[in-house]
N, C-alpha and C. Protein backbone atom coordinates (compact mmCIF):
# COMPACT_ATOMS: atom_id res chain seq x y z
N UNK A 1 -93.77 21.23 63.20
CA UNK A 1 -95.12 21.59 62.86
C UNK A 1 -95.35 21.16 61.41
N UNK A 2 -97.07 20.66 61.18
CA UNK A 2 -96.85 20.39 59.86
C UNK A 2 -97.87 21.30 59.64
N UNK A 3 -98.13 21.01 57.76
CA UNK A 3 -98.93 21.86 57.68
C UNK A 3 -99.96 20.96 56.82
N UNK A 4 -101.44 21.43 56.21
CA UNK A 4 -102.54 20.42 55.61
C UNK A 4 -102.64 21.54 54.63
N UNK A 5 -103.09 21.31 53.59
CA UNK A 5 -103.57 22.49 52.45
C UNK A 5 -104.55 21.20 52.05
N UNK A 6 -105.98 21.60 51.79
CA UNK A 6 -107.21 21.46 51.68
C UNK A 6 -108.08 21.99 50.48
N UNK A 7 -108.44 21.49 49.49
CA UNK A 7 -108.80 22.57 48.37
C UNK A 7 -110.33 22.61 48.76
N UNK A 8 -111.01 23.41 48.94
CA UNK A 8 -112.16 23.96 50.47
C UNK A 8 -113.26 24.05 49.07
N UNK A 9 -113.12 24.13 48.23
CA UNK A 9 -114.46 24.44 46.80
C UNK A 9 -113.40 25.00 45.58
N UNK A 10 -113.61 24.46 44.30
CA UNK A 10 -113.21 24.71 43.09
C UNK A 10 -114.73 25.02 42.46
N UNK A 11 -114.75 25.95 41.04
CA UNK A 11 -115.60 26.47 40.05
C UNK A 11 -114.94 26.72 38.84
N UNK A 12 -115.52 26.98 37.84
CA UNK A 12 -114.64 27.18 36.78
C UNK A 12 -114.37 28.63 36.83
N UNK A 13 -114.64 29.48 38.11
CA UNK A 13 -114.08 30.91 37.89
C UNK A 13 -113.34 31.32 39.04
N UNK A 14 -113.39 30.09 40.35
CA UNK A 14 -112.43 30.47 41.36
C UNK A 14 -112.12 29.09 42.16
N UNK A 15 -111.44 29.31 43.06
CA UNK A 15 -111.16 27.80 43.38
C UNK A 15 -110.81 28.78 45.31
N UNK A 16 -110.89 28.01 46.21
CA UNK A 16 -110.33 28.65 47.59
C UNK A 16 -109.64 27.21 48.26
N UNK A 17 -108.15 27.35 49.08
CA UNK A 17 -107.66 26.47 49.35
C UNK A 17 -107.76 26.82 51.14
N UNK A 18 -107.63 25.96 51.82
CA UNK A 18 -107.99 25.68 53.48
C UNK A 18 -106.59 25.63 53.70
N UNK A 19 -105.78 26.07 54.75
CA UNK A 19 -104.58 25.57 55.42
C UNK A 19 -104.54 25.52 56.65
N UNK A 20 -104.11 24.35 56.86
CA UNK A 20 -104.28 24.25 58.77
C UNK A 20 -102.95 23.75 58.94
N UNK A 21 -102.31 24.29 60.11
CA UNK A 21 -100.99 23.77 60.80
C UNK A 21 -101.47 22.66 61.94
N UNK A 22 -100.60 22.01 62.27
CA UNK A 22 -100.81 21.05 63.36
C UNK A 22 -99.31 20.43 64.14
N UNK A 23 -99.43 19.84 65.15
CA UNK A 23 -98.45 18.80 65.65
C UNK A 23 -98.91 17.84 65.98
N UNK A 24 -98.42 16.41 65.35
CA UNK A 24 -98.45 15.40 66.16
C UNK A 24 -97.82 15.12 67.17
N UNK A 25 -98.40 14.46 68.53
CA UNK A 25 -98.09 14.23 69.77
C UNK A 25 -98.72 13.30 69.86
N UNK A 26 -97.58 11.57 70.34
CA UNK A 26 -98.20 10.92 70.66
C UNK A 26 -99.61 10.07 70.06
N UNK A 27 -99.10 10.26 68.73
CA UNK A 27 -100.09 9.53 67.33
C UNK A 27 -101.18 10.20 66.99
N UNK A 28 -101.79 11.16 68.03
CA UNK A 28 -102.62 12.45 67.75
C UNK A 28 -102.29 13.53 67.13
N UNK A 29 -103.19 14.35 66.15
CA UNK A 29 -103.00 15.31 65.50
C UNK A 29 -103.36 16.42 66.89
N UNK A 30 -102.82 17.54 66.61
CA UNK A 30 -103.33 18.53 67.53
C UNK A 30 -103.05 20.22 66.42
N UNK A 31 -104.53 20.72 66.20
CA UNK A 31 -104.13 21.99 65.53
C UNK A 31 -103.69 23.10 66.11
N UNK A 32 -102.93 23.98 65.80
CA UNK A 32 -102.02 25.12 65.73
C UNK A 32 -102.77 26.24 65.26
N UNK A 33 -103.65 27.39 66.23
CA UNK A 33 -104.21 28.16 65.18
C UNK A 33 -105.58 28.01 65.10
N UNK A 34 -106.13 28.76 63.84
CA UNK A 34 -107.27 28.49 63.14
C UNK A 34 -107.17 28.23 61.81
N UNK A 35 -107.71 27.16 60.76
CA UNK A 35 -107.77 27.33 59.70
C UNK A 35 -107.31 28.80 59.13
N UNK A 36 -106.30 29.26 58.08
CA UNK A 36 -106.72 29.86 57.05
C UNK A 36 -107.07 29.56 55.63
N UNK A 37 -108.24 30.55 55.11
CA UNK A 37 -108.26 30.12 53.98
C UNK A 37 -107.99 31.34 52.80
N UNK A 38 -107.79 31.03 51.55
CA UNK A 38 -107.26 31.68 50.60
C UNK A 38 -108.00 31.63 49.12
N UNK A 39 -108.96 32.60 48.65
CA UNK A 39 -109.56 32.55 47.46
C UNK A 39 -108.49 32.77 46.46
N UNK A 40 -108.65 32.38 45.22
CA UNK A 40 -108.12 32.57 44.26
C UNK A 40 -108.85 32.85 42.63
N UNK A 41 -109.27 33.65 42.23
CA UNK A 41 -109.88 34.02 41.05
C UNK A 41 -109.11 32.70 39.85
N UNK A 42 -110.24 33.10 39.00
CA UNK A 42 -109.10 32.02 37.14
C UNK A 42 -109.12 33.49 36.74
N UNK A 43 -108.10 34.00 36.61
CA UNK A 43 -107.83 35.03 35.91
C UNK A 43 -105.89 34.93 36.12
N UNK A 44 -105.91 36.08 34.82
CA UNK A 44 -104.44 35.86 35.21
C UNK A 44 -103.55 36.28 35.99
N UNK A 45 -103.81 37.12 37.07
CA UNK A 45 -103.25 37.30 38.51
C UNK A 45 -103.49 36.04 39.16
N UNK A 46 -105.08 35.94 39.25
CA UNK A 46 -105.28 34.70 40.35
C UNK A 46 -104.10 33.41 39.92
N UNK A 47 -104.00 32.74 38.87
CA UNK A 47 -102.78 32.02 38.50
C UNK A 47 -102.14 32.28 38.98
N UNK A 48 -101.65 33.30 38.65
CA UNK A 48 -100.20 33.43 39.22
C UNK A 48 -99.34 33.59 40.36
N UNK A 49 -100.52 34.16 41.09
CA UNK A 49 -100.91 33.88 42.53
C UNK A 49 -100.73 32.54 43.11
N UNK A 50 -101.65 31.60 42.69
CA UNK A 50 -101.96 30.14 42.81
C UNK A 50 -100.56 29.26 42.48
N UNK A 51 -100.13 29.68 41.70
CA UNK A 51 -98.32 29.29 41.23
C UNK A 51 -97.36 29.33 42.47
N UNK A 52 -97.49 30.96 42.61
CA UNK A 52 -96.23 31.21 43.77
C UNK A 52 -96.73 30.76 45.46
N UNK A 53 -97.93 30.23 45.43
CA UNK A 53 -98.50 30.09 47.20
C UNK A 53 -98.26 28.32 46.99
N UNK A 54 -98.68 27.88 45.98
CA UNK A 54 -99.15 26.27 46.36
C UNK A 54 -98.07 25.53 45.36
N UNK A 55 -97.72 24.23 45.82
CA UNK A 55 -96.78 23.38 44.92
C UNK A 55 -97.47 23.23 43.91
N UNK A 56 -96.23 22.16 43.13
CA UNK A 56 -97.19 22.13 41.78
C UNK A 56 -98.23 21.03 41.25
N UNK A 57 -98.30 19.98 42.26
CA UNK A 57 -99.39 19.08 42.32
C UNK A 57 -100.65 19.75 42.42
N UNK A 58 -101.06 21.04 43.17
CA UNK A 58 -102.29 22.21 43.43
C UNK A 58 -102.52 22.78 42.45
N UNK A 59 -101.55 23.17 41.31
CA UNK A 59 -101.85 23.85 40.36
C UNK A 59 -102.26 22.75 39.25
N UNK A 60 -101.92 21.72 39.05
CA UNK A 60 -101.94 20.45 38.49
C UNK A 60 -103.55 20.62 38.46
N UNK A 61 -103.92 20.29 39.61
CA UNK A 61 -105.35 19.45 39.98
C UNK A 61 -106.26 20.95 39.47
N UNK A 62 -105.81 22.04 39.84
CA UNK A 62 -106.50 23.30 39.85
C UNK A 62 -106.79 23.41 38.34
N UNK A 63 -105.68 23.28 37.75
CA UNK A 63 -106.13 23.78 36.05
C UNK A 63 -106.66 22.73 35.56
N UNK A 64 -106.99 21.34 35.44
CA UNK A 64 -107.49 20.63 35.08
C UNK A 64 -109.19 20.54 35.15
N UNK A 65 -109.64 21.92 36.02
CA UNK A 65 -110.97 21.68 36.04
C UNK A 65 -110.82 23.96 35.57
N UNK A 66 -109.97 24.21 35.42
CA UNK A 66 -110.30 25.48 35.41
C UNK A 66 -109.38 25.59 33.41
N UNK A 67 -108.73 24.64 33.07
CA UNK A 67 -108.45 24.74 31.98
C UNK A 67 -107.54 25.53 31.07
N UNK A 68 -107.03 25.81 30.11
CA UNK A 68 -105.65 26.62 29.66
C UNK A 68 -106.60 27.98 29.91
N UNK A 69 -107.59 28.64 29.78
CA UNK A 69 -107.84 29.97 29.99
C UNK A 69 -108.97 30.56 31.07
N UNK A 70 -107.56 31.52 31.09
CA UNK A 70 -108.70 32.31 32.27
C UNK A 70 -110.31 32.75 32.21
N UNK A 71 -111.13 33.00 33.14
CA UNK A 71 -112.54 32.91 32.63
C UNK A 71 -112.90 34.12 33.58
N UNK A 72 -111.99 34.93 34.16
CA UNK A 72 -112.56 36.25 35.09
C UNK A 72 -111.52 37.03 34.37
N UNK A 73 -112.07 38.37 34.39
CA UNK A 73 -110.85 39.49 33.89
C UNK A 73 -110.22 40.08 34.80
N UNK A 74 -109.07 40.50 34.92
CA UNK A 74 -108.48 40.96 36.63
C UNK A 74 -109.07 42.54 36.49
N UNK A 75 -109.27 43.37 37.16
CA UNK A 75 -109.61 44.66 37.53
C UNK A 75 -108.68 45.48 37.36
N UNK A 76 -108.73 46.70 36.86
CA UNK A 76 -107.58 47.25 37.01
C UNK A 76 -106.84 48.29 37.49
């Protein structure tokens, strides 16, 4: 089974990533499931969050539009 991670909408205060499983059969994709998807705040949970779920090419692309600081405050 593979899997797709999809970055579904970025903002400078949240970003949400898409994941879909699938198998190829026979040069066709075939999905597994339903999409899930996963919000993530710019704050410093949401980071850190975003760290431990996605490699680090996701966090790469993610902070480059969300930048060295967080822009939501986490709740507490």
């Amino acid at each position: 089974m593979k899997t797709r991670n999809t970055l579904d909408y970025i903002t400078d205060r949240g970003c949400s990533v898409k994941t879909e499983k699938y198998i190829v059969d026979g040069g066709k994709e075939y999905m597994v499931g339903e999409p899930e998807r996963v919000a993530y705040m710019n704050s410093v949970s949401g980071r850190a969050n975003l760290e431990r779920d996605y490699p680090d090419y996701y966090n790469a692309l993610i902070m480059t539009v969300w930048g060295d600081t967080p822009t939501v405050i986490d709740e507490e």
